[in-house]
N, C-alpha and C. Protein backbone atom coordinates (compact mmCIF):
# COMPACT_ATOMS: atom_id res chain seq x y z
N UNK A 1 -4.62 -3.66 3.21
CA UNK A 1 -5.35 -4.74 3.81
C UNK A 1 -4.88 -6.08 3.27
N UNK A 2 -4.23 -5.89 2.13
CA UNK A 2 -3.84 -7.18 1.33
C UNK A 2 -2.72 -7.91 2.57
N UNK A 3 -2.09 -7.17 3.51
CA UNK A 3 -0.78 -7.88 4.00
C UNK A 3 -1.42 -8.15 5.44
N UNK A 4 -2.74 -7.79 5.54
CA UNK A 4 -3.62 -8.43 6.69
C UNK A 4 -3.98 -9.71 6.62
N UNK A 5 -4.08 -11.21 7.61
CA UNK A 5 -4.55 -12.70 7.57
C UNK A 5 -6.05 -11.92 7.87
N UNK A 6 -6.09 -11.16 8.31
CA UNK A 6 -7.91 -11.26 8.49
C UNK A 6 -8.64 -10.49 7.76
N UNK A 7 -10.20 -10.46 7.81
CA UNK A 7 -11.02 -9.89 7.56
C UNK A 7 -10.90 -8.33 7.74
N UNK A 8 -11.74 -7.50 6.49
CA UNK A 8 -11.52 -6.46 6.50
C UNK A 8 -12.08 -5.70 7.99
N UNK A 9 -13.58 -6.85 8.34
CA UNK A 9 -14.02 -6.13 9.37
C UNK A 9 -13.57 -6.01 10.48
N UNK A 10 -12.21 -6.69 10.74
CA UNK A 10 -11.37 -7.03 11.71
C UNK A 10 -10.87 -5.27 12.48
N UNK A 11 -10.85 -4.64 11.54
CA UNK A 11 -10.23 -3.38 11.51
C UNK A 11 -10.73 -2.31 11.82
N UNK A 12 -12.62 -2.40 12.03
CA UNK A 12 -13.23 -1.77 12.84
C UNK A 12 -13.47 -2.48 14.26
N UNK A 13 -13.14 -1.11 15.42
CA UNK A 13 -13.61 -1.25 16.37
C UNK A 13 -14.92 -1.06 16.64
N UNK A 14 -15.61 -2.18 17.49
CA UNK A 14 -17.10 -1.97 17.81
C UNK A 14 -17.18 -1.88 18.63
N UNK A 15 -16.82 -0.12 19.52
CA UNK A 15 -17.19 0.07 20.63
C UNK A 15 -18.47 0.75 20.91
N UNK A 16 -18.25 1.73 21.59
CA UNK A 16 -19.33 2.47 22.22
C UNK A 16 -19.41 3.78 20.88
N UNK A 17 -18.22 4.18 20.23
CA UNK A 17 -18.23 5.26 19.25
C UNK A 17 -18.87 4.34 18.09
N UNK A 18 -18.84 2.85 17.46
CA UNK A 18 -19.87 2.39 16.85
C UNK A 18 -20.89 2.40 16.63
N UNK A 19 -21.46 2.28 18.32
CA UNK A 19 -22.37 2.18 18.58
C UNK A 19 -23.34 3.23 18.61
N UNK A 20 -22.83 4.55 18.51
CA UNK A 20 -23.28 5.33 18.97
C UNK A 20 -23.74 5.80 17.72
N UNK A 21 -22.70 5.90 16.80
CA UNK A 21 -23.32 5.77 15.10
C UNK A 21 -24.35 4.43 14.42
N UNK A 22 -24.78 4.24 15.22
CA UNK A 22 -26.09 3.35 14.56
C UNK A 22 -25.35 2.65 13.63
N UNK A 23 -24.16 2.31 13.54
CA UNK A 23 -23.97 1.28 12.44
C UNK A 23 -23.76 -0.09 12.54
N UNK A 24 -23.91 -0.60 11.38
CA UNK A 24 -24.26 -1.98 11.73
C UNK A 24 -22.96 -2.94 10.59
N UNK A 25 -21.98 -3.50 11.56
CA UNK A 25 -20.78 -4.20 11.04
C UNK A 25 -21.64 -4.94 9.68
N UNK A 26 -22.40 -5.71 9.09
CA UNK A 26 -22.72 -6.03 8.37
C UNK A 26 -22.62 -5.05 6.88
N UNK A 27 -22.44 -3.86 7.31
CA UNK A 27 -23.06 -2.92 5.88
C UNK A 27 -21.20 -2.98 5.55
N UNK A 28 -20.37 -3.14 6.18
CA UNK A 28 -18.99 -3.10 6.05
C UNK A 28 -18.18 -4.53 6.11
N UNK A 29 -18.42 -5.55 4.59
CA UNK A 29 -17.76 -6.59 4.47
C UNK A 29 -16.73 -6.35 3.67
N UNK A 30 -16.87 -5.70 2.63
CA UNK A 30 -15.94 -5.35 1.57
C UNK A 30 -14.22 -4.89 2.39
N UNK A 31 -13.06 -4.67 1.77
CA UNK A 31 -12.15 -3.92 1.84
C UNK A 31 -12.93 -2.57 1.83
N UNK A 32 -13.34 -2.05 0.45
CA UNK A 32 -13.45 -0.95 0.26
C UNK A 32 -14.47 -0.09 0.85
N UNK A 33 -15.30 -0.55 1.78
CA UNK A 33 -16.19 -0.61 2.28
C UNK A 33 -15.90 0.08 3.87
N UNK A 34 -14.80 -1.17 4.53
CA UNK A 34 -14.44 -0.83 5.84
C UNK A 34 -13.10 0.33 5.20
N UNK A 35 -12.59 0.96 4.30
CA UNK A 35 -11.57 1.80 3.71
C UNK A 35 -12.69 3.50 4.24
N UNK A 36 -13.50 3.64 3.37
CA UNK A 36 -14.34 4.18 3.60
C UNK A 36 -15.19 4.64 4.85
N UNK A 37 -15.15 3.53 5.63
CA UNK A 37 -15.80 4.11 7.08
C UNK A 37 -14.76 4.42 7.72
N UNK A 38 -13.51 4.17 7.83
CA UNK A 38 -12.84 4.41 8.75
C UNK A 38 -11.55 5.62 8.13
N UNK A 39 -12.19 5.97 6.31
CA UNK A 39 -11.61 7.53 6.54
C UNK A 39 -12.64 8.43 7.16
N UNK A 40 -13.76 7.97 7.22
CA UNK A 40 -14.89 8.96 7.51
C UNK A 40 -14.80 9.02 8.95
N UNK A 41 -14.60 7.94 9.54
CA UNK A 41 -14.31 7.81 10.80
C UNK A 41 -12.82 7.06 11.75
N UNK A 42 -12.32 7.72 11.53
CA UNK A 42 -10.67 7.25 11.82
C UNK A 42 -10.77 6.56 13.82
N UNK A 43 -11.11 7.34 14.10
CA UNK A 43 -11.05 6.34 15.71
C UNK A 43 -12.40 5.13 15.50
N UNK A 44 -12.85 4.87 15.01
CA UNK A 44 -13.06 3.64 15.07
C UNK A 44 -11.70 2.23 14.14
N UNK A 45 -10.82 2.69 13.99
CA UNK A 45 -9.88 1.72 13.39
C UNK A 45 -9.10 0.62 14.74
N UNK A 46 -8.65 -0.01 14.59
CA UNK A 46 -8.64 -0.99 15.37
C UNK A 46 -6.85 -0.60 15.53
N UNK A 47 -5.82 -0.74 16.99
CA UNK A 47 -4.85 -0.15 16.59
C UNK A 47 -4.16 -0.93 17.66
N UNK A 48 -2.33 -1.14 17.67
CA UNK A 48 -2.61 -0.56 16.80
C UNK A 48 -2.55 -1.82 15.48
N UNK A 49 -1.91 -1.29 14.63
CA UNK A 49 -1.18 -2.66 13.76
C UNK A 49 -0.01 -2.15 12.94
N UNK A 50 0.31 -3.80 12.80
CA UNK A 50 2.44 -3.53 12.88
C UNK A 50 2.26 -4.23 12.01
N UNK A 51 3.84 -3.55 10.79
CA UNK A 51 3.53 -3.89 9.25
C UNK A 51 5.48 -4.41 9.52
N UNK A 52 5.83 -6.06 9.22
CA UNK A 52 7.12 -6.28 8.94
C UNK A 52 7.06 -6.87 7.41
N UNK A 53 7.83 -6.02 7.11
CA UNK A 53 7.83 -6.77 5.64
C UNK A 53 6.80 -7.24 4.73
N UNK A 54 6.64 -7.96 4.25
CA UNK A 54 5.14 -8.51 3.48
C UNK A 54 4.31 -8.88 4.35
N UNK A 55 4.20 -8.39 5.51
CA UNK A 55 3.02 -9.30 6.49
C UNK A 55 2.73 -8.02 7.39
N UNK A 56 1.20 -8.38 8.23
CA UNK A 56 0.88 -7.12 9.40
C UNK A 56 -0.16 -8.24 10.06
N UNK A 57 0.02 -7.19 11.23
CA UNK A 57 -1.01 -7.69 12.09
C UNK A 57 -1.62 -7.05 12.53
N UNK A 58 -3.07 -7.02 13.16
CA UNK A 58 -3.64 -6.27 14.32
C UNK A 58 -3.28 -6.70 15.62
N UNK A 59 -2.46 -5.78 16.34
CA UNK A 59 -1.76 -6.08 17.83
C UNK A 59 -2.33 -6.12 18.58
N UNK A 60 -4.10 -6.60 18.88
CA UNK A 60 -4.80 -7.26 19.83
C UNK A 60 -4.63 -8.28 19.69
N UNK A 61 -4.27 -8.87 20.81
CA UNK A 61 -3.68 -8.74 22.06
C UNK A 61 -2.07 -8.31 22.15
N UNK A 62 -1.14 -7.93 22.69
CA UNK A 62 0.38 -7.34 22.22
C UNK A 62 0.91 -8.80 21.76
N UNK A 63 0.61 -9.70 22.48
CA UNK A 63 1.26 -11.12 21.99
C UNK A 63 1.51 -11.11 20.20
N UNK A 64 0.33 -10.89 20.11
CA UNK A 64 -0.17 -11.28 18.59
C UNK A 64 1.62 -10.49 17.89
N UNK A 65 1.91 -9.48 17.97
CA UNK A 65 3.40 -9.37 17.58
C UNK A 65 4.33 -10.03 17.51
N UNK A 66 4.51 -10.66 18.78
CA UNK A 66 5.75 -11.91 19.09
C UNK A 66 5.69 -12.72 17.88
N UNK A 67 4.30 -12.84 17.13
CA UNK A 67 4.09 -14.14 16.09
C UNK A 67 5.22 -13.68 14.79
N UNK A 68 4.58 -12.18 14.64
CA UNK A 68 5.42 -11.57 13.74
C UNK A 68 7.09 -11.30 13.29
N UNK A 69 7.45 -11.11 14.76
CA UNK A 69 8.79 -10.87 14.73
C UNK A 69 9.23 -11.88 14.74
């Protein structure tokens, strides 16, 4: 997460499988926190994301890559 510009909570998706687990993005500010929900729950991770060198991104929207390369 260190080679992420954003927030850890960036990295959960809050869809309908969120939602459906009663959870509430607030209980997940930490790194270690959103690390944890999303081994417990792997399709809620946000995807995908592209790692060049010392830097990554989350590729919502695909643009967001172009920045990278």
């Amino acid at each position: 997460m260190e080679l992420l510009p954003n927030e850890p909570t960036d990295l959960v998706r809050e869809d309908n499988n969120f939602k459906e687990l009663r959870l509430n993005i607030g209980d997940y500010q930490s790194a270690g926190a959103v690390v944890d929900l999303l081994l417990e729950h792997p399709k809620l991770m946000q995807r995908p994301v592209v790692v060049r060198g010392d830097r990554a991104v989350i590729a919502r929207p695909s643009e967001v890559v172009e920045e990278l390369l």
